[in-house]
C-alpha atoms as a PDB file:
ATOM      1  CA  UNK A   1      20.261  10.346   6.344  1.00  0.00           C
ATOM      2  CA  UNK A   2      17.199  11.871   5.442  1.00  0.00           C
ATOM      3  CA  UNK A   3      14.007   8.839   6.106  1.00  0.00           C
ATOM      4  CA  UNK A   4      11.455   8.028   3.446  1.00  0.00           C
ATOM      5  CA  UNK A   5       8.151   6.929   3.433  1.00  0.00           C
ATOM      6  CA  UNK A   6       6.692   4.431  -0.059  1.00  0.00           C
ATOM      7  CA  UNK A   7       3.952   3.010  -0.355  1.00  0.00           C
ATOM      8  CA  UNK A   8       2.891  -0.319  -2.422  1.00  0.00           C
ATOM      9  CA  UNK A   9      -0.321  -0.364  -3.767  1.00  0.00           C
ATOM     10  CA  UNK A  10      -2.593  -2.502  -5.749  1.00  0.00           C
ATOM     11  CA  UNK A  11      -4.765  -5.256  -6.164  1.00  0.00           C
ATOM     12  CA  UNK A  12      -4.489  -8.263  -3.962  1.00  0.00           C
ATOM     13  CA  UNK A  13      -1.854 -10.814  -5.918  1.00  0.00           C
ATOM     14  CA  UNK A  14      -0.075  -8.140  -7.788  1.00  0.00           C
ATOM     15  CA  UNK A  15       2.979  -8.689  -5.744  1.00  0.00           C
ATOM     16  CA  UNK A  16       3.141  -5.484  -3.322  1.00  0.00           C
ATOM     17  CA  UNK A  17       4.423  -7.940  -0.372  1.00  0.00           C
ATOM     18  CA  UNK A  18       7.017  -9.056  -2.497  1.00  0.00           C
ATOM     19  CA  UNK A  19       8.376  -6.392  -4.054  1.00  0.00           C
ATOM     20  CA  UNK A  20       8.747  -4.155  -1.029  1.00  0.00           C
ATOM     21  CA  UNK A  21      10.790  -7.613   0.523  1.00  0.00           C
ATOM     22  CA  UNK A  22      12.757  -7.487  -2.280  1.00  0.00           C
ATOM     23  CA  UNK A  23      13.481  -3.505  -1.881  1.00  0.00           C
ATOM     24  CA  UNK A  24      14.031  -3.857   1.710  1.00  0.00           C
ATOM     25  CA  UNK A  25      16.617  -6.161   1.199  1.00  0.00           C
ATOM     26  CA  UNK A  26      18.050  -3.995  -1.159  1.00  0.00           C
ATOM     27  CA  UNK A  27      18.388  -1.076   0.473  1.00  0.00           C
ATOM     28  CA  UNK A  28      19.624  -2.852   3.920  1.00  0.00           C
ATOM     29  CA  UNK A  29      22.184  -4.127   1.304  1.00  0.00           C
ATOM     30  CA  UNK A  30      22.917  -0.498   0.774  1.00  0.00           C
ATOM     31  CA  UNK A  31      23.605   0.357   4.839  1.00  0.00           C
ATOM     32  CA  UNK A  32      19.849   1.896   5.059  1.00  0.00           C
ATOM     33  CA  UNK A  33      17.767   1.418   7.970  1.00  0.00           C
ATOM     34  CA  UNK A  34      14.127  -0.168   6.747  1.00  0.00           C
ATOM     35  CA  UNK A  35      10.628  -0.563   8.176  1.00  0.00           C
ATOM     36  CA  UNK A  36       8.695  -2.444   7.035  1.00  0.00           C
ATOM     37  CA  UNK A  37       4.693  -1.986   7.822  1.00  0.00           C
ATOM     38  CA  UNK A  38       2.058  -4.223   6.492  1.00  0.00           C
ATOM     39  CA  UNK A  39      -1.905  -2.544   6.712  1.00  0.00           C
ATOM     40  CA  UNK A  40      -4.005  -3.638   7.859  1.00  0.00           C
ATOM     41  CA  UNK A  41      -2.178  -4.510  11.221  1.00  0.00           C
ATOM     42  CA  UNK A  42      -4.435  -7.593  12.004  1.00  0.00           C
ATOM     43  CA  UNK A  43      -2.314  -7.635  15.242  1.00  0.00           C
ATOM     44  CA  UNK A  44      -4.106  -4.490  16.826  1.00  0.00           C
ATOM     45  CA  UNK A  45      -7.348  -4.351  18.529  1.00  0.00           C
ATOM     46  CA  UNK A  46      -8.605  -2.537  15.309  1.00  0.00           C
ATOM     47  CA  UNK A  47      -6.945  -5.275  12.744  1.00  0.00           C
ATOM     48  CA  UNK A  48      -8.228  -7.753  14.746  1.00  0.00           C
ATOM     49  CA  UNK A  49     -12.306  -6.752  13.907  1.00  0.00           C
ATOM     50  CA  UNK A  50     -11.034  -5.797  10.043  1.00  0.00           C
ATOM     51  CA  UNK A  51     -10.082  -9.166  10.092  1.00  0.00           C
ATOM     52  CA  UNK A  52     -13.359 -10.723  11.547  1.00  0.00           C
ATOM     53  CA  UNK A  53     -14.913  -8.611   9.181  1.00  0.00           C
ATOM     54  CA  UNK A  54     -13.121  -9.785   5.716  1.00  0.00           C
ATOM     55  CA  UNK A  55     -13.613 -13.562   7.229  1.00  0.00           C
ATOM     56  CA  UNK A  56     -17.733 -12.803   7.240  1.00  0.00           C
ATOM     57  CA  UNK A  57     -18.005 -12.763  11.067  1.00  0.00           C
ATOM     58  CA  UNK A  58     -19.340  -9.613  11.106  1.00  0.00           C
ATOM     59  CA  UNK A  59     -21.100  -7.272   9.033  1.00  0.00           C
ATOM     60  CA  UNK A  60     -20.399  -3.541   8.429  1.00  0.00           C
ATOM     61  CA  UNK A  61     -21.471  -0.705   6.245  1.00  0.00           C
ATOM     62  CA  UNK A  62     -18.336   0.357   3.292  1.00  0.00           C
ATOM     63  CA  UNK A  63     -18.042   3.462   5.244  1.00  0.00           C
ATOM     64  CA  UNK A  64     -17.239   2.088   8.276  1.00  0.00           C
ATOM     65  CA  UNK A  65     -14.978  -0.464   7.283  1.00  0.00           C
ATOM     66  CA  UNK A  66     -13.054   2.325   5.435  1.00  0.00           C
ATOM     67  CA  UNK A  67     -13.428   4.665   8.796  1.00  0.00           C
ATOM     68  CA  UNK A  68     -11.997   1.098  10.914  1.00  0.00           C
ATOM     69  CA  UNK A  69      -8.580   0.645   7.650  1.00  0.00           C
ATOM     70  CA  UNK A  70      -7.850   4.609   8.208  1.00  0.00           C
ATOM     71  CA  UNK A  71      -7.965   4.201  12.069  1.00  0.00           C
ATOM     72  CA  UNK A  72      -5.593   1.439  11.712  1.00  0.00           C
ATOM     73  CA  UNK A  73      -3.452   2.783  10.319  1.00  0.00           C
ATOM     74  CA  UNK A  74      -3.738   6.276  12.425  1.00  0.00           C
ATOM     75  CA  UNK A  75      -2.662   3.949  15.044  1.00  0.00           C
ATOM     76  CA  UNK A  76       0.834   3.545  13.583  1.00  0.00           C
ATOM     77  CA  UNK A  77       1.177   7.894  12.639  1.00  0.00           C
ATOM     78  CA  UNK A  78       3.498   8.140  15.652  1.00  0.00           C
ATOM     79  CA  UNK A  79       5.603   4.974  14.828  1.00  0.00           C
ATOM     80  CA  UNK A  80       6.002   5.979  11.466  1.00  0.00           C
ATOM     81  CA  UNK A  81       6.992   9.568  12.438  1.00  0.00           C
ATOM     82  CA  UNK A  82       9.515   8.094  14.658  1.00  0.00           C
ATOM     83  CA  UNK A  83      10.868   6.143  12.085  1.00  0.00           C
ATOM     84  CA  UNK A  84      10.880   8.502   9.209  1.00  0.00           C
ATOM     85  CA  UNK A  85      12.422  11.254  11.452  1.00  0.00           C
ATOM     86  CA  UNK A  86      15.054   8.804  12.533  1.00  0.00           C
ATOM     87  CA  UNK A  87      16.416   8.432   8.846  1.00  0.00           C
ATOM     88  CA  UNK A  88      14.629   4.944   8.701  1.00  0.00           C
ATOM     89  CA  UNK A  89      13.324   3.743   5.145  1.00  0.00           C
ATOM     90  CA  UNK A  90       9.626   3.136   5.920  1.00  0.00           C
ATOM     91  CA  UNK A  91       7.825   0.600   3.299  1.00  0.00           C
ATOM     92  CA  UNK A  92       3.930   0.193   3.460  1.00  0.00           C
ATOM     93  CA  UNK A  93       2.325  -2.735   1.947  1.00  0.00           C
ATOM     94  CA  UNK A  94      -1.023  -0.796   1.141  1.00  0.00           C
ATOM     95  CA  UNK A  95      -1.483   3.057   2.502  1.00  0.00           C
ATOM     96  CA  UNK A  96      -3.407   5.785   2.072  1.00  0.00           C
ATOM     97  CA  UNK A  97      -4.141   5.188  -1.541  1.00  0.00           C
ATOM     98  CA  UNK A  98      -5.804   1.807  -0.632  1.00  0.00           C
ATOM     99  CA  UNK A  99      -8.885   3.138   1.225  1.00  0.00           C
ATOM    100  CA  UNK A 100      -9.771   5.619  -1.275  1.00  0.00           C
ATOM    101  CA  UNK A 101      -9.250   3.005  -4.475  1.00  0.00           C
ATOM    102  CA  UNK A 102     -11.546   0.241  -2.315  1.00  0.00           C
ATOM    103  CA  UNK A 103     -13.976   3.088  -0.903  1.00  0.00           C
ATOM    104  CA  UNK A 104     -14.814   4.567  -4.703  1.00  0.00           C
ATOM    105  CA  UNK A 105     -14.810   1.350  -5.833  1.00  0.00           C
ATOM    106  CA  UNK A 106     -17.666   0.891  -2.881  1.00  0.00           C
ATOM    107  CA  UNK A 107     -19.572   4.270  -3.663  1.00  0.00           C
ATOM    108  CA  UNK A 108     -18.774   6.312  -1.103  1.00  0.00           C
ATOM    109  CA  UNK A 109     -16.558   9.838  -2.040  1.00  0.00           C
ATOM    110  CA  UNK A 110     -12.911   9.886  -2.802  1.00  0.00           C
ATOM    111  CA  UNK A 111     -12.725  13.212  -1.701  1.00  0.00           C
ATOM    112  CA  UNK A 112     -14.415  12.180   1.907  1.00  0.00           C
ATOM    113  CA  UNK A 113     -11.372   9.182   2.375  1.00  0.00           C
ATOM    114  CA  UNK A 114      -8.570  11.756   1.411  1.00  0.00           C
ATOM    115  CA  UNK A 115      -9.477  14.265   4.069  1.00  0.00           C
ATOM    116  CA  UNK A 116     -10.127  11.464   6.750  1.00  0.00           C
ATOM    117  CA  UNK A 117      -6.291  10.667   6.050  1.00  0.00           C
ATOM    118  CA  UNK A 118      -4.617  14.082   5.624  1.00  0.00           C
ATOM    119  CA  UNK A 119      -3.076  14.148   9.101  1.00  0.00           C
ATOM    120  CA  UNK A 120      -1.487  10.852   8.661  1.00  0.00           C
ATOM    121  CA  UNK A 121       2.312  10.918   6.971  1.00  0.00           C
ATOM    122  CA  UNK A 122       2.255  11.566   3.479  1.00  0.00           C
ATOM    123  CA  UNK A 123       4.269   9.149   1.029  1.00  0.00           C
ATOM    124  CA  UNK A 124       6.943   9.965  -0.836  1.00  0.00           C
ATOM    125  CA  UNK A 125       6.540   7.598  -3.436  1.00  0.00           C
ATOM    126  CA  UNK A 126       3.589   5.643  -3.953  1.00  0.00           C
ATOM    127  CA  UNK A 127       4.368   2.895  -6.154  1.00  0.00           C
ATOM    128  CA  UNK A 128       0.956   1.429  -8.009  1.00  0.00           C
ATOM    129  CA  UNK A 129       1.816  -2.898  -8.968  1.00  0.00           C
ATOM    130  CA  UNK A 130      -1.075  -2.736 -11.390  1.00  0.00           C
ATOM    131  CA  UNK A 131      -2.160  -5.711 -12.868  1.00  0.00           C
ATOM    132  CA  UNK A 132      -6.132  -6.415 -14.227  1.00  0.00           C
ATOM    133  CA  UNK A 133      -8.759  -8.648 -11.635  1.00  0.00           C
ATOM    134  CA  UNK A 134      -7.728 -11.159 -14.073  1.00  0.00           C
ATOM    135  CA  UNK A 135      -4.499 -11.869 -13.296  1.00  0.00           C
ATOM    136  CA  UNK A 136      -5.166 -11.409  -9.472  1.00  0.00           C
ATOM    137  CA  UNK A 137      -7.982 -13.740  -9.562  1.00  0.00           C
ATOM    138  CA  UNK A 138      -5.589 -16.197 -11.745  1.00  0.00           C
ATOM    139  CA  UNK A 139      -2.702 -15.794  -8.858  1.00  0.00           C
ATOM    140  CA  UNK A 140      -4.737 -17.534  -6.292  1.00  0.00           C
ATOM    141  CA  UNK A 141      -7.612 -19.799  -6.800  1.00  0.00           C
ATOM    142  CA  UNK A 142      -8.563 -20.434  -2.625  1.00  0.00           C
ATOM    143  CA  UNK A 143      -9.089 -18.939   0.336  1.00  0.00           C
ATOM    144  CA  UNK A 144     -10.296 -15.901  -1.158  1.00  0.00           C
ATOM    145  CA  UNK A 145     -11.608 -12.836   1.370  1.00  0.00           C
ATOM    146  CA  UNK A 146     -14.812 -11.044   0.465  1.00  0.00           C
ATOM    147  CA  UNK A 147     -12.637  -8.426  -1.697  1.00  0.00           C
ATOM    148  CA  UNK A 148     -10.791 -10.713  -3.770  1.00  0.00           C
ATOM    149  CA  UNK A 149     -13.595 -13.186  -4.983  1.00  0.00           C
ATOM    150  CA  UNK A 150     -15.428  -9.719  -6.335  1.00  0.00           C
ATOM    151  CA  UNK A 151     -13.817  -8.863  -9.961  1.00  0.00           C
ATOM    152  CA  UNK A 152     -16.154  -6.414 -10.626  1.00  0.00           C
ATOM    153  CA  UNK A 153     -15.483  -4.810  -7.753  1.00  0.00           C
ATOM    154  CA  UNK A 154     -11.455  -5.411  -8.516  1.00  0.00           C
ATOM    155  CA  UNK A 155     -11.777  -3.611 -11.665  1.00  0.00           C
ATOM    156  CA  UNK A 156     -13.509  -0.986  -9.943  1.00  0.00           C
ATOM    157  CA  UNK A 157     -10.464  -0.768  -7.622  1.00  0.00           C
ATOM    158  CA  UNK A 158      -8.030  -0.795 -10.402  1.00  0.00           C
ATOM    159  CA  UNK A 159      -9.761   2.218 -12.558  1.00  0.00           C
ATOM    160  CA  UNK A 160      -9.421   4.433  -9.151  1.00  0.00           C
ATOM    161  CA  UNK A 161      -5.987   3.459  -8.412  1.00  0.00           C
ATOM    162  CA  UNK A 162      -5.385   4.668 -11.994  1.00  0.00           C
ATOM    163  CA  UNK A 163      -7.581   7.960 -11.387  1.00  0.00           C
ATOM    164  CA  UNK A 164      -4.784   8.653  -8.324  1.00  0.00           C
ATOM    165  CA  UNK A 165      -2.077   8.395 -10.629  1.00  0.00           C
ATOM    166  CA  UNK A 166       0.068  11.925  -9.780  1.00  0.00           C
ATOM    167  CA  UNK A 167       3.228  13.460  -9.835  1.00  0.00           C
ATOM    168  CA  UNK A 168       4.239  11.586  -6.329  1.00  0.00           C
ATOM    169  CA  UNK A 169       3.158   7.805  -8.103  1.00  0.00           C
ATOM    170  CA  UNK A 170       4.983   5.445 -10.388  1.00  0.00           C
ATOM    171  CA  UNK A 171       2.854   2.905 -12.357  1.00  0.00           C
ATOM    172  CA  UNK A 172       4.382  -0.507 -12.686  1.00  0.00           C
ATOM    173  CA  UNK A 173       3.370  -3.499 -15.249  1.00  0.00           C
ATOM    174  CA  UNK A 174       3.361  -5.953 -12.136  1.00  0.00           C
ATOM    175  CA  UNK A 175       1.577  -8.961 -14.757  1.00  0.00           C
ATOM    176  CA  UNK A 176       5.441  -9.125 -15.979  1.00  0.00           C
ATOM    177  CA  UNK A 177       8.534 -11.390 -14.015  1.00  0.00           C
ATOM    178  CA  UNK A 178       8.788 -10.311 -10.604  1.00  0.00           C
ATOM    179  CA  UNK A 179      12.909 -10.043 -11.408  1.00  0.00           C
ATOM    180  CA  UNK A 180      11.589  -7.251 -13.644  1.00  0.00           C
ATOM    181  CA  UNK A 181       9.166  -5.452 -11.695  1.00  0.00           C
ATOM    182  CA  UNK A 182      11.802  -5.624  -8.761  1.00  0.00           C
ATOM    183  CA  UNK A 183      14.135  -4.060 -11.258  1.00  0.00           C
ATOM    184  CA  UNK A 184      12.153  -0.733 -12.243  1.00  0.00           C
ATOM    185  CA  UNK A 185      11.044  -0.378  -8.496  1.00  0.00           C
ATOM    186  CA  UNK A 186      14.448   0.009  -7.905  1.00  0.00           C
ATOM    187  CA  UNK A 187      15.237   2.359 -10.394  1.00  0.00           C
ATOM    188  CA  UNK A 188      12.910   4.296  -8.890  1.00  0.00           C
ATOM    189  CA  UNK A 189      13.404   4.682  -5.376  1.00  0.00           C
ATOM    190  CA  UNK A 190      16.961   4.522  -5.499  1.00  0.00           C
ATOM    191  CA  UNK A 191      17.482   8.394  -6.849  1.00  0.00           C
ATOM    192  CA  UNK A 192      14.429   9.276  -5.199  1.00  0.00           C
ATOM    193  CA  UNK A 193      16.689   8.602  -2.019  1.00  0.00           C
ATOM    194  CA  UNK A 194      19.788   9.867  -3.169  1.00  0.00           C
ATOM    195  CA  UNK A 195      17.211  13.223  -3.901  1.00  0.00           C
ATOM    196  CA  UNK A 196      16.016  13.285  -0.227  1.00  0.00           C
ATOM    197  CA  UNK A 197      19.726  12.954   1.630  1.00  0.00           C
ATOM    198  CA  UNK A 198      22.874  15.027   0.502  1.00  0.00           C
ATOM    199  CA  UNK A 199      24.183  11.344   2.049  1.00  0.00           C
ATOM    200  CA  UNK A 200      25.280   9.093  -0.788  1.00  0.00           C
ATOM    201  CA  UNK A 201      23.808   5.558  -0.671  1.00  0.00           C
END
């Protein structure tokens, strides 16, 4: 079988964990082989100071916390190569998109993010959970990082996400039942799979 690379994206609360859970069950269900990556990597030398970072221990410049989320996740490009080349189902929580929606949303250029990425593997399918600050806000009330407690900056976010929107995305209501979201993130990866292997699922 032919592997697959999706990414989740969207605002913090919209359900991206969840959903791609829910999808990796389902295709495991379905005799696929499914990775499941989660950025940042707080376990890595490099996730480890994003995360000292969002908890206010230290204090960097939007470019360079961009510049430490794309090395992150540069440190997983021969992983998910592996993986993908193996016939494995690889599932992102948060990709490539992420850094560009949170770095416009910051000032700095779109255009500067997406060519500090382009040697990383490309998604198949990025899959935008879009729901307003609103909602996100309303999902959880504490322990809020720096990001989350900022809904201007959230809305920000949201309008760049939106900007990406291509032929290679799928926007998804996420505000509705997560039964339902589940159910049209389904419908879409399931023929994009089918598309990518002459192996039926």
């Amino acid at each position: 079988m032919t592997g697959a690379l999706i990414a989740f994206e969207g605002l913090d609360q919209s359900g991206k964990q969840t959903q791609a859970e829910r999808l990796r069950d389902r295709l495991i269900a379905m005799g696929r082989r499914v990775r499941l990556l989660s950025f940042p990597d707080y376990t890595t030398a490099i996730g480890q100071e994003i995360g000292r970072a969002l908890r206010g221990e230290r204090q960097y410049p939007a470019d360079v916390m961009q510049l430490l989320y794309v090395a992150n996740r540069y440190e997983w490009k021969p992983e998910i190569e592996r993986e993908r080349a193996s016939g494995a189902v690889i599932l992102c929580d948060r990709y490539l998109a992420s850094s560009v929606a949170y770095g416009e949303a910051q000032g700095l250029d779109g255009a500067w993010l997406r060519d500090a990425q382009r040697y990383l593997p490309q998604p198949d399918l990025t899959l935008l959970l879009d729901i307003p600050p609103e909602v996100s806000a309303q999902r959880k009330i504490v322990d809020r990082d720096a990001y989350e407690r900022d809904l201007a900056l959230l809305a920000r976010v949201r309008d760049s996400y939106l900007r990406q929107l291509g032929a290679s995305w799928l926007r998804v209501d996420a505000s509705r039942d997560r039964g339902a979201v589940a159910e049209d993130v389904s419908a879409a990866i399931v023929p994009l799979l089918r598309g990518l292997t002459s192996t039926s699922l």
